[in-house]
C-alpha atoms as a PDB file:
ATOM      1  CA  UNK A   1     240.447 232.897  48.689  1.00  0.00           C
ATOM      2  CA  UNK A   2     237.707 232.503  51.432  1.00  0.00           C
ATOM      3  CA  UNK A   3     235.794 229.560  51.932  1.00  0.00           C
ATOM      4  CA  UNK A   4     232.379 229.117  53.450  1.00  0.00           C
ATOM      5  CA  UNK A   5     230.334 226.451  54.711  1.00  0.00           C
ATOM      6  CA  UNK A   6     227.357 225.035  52.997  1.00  0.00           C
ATOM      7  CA  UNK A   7     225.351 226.494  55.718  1.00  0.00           C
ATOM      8  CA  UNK A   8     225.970 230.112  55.163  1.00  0.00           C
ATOM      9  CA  UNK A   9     225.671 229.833  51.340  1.00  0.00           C
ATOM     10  CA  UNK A  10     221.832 228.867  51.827  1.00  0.00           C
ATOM     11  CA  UNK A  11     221.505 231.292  54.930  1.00  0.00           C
ATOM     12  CA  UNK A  12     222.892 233.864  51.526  1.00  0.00           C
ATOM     13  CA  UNK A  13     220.552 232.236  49.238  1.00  0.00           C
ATOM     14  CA  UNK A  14     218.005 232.587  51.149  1.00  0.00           C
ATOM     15  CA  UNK A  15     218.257 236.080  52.281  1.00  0.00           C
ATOM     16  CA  UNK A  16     218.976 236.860  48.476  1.00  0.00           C
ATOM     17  CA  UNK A  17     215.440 235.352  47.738  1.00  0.00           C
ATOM     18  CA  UNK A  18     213.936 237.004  50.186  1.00  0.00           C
ATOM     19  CA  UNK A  19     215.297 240.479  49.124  1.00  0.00           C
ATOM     20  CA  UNK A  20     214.132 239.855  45.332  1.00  0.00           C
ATOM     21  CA  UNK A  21     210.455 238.371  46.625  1.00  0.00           C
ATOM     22  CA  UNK A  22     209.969 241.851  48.619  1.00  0.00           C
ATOM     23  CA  UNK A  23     211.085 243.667  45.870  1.00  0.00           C
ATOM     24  CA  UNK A  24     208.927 242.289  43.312  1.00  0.00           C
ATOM     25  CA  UNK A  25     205.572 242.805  45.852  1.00  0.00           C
ATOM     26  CA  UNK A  26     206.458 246.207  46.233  1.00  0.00           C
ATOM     27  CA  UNK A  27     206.849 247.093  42.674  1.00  0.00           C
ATOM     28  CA  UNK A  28     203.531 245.289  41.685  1.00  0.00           C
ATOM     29  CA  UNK A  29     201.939 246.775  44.313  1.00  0.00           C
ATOM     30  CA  UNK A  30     200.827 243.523  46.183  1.00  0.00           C
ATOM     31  CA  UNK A  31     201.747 244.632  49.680  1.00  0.00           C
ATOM     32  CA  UNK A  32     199.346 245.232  51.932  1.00  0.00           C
ATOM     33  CA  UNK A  33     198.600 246.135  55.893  1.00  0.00           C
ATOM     34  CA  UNK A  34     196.154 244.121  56.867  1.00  0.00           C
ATOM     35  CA  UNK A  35     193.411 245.858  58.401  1.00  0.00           C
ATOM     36  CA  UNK A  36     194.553 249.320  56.845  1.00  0.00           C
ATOM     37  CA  UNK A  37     192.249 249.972  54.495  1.00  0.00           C
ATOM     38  CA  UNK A  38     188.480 249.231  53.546  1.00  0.00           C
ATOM     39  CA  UNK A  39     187.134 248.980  49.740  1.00  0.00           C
ATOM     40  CA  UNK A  40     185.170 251.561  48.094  1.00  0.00           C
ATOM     41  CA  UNK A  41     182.952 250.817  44.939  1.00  0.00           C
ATOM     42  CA  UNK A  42     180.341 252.833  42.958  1.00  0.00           C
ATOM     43  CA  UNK A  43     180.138 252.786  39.064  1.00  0.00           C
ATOM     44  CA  UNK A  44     178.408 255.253  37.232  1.00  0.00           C
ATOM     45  CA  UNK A  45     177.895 256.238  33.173  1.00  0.00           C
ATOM     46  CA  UNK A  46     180.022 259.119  32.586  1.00  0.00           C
ATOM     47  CA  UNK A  47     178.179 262.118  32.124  1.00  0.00           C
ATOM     48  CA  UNK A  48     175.646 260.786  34.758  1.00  0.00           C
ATOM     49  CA  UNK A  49     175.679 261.696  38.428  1.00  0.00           C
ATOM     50  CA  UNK A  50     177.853 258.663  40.499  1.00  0.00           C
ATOM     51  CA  UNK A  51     175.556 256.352  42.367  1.00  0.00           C
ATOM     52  CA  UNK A  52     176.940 257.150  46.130  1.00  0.00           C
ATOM     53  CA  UNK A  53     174.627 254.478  47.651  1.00  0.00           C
ATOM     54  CA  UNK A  54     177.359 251.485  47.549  1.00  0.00           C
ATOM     55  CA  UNK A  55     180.766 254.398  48.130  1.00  0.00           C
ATOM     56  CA  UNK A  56     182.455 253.796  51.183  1.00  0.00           C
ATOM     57  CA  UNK A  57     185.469 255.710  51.805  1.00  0.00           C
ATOM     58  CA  UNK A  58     188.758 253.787  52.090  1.00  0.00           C
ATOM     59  CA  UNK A  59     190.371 255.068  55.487  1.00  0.00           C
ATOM     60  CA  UNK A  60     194.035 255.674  55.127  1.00  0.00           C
ATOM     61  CA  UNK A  61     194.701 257.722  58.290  1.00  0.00           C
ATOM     62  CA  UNK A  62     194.032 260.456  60.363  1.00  0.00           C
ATOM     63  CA  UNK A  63     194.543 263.014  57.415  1.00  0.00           C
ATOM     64  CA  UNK A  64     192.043 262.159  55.319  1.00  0.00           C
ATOM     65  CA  UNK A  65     190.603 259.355  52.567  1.00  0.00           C
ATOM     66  CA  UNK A  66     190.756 258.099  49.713  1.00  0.00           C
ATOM     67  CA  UNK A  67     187.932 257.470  47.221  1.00  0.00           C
ATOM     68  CA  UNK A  68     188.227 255.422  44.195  1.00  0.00           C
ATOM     69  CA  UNK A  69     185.267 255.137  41.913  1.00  0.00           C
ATOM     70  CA  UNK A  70     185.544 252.968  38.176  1.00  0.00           C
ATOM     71  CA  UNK A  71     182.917 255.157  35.644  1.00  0.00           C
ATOM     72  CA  UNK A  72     181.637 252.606  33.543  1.00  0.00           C
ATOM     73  CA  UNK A  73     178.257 251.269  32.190  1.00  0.00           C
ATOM     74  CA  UNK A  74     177.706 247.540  32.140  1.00  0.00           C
ATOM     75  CA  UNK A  75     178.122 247.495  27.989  1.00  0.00           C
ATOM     76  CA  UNK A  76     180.243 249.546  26.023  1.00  0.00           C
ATOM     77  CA  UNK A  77     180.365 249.612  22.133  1.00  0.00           C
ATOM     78  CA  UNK A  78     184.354 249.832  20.825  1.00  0.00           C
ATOM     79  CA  UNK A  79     186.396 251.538  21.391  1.00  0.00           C
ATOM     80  CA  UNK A  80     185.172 251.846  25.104  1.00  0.00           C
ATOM     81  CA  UNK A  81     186.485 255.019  27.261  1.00  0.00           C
ATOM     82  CA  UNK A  82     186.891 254.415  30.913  1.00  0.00           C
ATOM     83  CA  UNK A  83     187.492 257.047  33.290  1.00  0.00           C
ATOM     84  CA  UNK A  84     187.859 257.378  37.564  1.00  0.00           C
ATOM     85  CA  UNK A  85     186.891 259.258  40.191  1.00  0.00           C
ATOM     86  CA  UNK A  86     190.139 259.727  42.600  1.00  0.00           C
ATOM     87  CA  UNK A  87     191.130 260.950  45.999  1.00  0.00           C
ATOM     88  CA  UNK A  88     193.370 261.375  48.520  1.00  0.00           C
ATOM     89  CA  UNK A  89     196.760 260.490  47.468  1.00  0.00           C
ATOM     90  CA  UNK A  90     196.097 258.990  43.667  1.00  0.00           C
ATOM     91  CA  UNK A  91     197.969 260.263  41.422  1.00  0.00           C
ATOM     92  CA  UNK A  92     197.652 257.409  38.770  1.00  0.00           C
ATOM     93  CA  UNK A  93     195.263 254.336  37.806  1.00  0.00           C
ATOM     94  CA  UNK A  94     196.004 251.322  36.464  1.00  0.00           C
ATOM     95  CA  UNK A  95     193.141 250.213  33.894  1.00  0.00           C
ATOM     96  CA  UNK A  96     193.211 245.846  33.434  1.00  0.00           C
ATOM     97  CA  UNK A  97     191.372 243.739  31.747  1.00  0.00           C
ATOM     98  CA  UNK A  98     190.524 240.095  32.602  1.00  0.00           C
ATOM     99  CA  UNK A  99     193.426 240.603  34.950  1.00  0.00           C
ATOM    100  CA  UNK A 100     195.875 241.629  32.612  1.00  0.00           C
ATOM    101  CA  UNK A 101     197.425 245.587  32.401  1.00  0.00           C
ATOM    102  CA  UNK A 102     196.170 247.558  29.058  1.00  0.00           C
ATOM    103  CA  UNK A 103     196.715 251.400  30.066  1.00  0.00           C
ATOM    104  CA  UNK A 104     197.318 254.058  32.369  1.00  0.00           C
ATOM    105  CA  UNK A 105     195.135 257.139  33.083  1.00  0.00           C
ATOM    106  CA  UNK A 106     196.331 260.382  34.802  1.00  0.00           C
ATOM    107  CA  UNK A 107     194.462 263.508  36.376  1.00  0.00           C
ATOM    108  CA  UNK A 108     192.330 265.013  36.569  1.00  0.00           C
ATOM    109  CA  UNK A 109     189.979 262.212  35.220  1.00  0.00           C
ATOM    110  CA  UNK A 110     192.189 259.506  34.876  1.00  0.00           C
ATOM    111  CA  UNK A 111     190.342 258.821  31.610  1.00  0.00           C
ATOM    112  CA  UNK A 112     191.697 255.806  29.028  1.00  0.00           C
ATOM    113  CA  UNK A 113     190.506 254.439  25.642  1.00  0.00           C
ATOM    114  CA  UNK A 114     190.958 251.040  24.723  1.00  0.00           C
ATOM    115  CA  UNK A 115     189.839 249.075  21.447  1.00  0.00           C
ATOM    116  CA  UNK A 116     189.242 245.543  22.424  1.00  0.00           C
ATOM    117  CA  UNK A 117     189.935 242.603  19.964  1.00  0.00           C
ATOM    118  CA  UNK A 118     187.913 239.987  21.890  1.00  0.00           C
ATOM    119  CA  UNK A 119     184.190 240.684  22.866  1.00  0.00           C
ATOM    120  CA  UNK A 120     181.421 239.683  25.110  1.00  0.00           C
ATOM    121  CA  UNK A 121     181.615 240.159  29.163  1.00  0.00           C
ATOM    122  CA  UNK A 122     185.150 241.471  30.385  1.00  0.00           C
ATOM    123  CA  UNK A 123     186.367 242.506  33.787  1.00  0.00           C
ATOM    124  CA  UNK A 124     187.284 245.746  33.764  1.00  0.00           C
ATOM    125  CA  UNK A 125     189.551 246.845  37.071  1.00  0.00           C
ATOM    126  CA  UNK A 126     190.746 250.407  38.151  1.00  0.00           C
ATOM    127  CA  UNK A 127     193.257 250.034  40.470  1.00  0.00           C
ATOM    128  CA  UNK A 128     194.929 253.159  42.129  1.00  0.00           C
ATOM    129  CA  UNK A 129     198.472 254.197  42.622  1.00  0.00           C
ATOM    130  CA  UNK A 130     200.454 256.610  44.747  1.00  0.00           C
ATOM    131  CA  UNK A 131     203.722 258.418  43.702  1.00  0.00           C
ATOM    132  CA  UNK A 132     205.645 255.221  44.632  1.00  0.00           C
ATOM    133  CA  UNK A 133     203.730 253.029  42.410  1.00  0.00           C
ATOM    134  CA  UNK A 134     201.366 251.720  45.924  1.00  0.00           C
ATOM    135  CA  UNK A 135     198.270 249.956  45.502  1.00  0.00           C
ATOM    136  CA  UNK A 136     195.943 251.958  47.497  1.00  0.00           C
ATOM    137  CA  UNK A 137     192.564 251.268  46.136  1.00  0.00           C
ATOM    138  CA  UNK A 138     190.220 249.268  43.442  1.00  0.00           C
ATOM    139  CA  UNK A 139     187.378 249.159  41.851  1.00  0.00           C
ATOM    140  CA  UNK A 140     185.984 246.309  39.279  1.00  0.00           C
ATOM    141  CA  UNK A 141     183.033 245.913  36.965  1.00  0.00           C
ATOM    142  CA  UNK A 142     181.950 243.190  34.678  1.00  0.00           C
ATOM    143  CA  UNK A 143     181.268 245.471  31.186  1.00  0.00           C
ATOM    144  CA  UNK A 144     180.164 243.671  28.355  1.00  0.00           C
ATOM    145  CA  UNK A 145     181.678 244.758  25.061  1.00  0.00           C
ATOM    146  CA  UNK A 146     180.062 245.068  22.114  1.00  0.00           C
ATOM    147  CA  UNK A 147     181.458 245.579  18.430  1.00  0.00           C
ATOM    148  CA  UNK A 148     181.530 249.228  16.777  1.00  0.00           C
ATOM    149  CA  UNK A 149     178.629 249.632  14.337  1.00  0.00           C
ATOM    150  CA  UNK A 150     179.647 249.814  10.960  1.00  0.00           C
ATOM    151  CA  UNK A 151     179.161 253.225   8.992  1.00  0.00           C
ATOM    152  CA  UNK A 152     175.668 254.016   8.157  1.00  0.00           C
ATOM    153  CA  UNK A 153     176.788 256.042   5.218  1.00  0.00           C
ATOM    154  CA  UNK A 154     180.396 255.138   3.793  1.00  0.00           C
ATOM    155  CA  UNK A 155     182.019 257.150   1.287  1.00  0.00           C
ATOM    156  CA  UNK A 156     181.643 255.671  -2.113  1.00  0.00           C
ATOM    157  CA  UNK A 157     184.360 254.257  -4.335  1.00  0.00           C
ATOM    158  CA  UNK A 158     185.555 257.537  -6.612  1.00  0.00           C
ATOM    159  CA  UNK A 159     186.906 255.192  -8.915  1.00  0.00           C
ATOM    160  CA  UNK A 160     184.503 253.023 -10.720  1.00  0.00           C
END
């Protein structure tokens, strides 16, 4: 049976903790370079043309960019449909709300529906992902959502 020193247990420990920490970061997609990368942002209401007077590209690297653009309009009746504009590497978007993961979207739109169960002003943030699950650009919007009208017409009752 081998023995070892208090020392080198905590020199383990540590490099245990360590090895979990990075993992974690990498599959949350919290690493960064810093310096790598600049934000883009533009929102738009589907259907209209984007507003390209507040996109700025995010440089990756000599080979090209990457755009990431959140299509929403600043109130939404539920359910609410959200949707991105992607390139350069995307190949999936993470849709949150208030912080907190509600859906996926996928090319070639990346478009998501969600019904909401609380209302009133909600941060809405696209964040996109590489292959590898990467963070490699965001966008956010405050959207305020509204409840669904109710039907104008319902059916009536058939039984009296």
């Amino acid at each position: 049976m081998a023995v070892i020193s208090i020392k080198e247990l905590l020199v383990r420990i540590g490099a245990l903790y360590l090895l979990v920490f990075a993992s974690i970061m990498a599959c949350t997609g919290l690493e960064s370079t810093p310096g790598s990368e600049t934000e883009s942002r533009n929102v738009g209401i589907p259907g209209d043309a984007p507003d390209t007077s507040e996109t700025a590209p995010l440089e990756l690297d000599a080979s090209g960019t990457l755009t990431l653009t959140l299509n929403t309009a600043s109130t939404c009746q539920n359910p609410c449909v959200f949707s991105a504009n992607a390139q350069g590497g995307i190949v999936s978007v993470r849709y949150d709300v208030d912080g907190l993961s509600f859906a996926m979207g996928y090319p070639p739109d990346f478009q998501v529906e969600h019904s909401f169960d609380v209302f009133g002003e909600r941060l809405i943030s696209a964040i996109a992902l590489d292959q590898m699950g990467k963070h490699l650009a965001s966008d956010q919007r405050l959207v305020e959502v509204i409840p669904a009208e109710p039907d104008p017409d319902p059916e009536p009752d058939p039984d009296p």
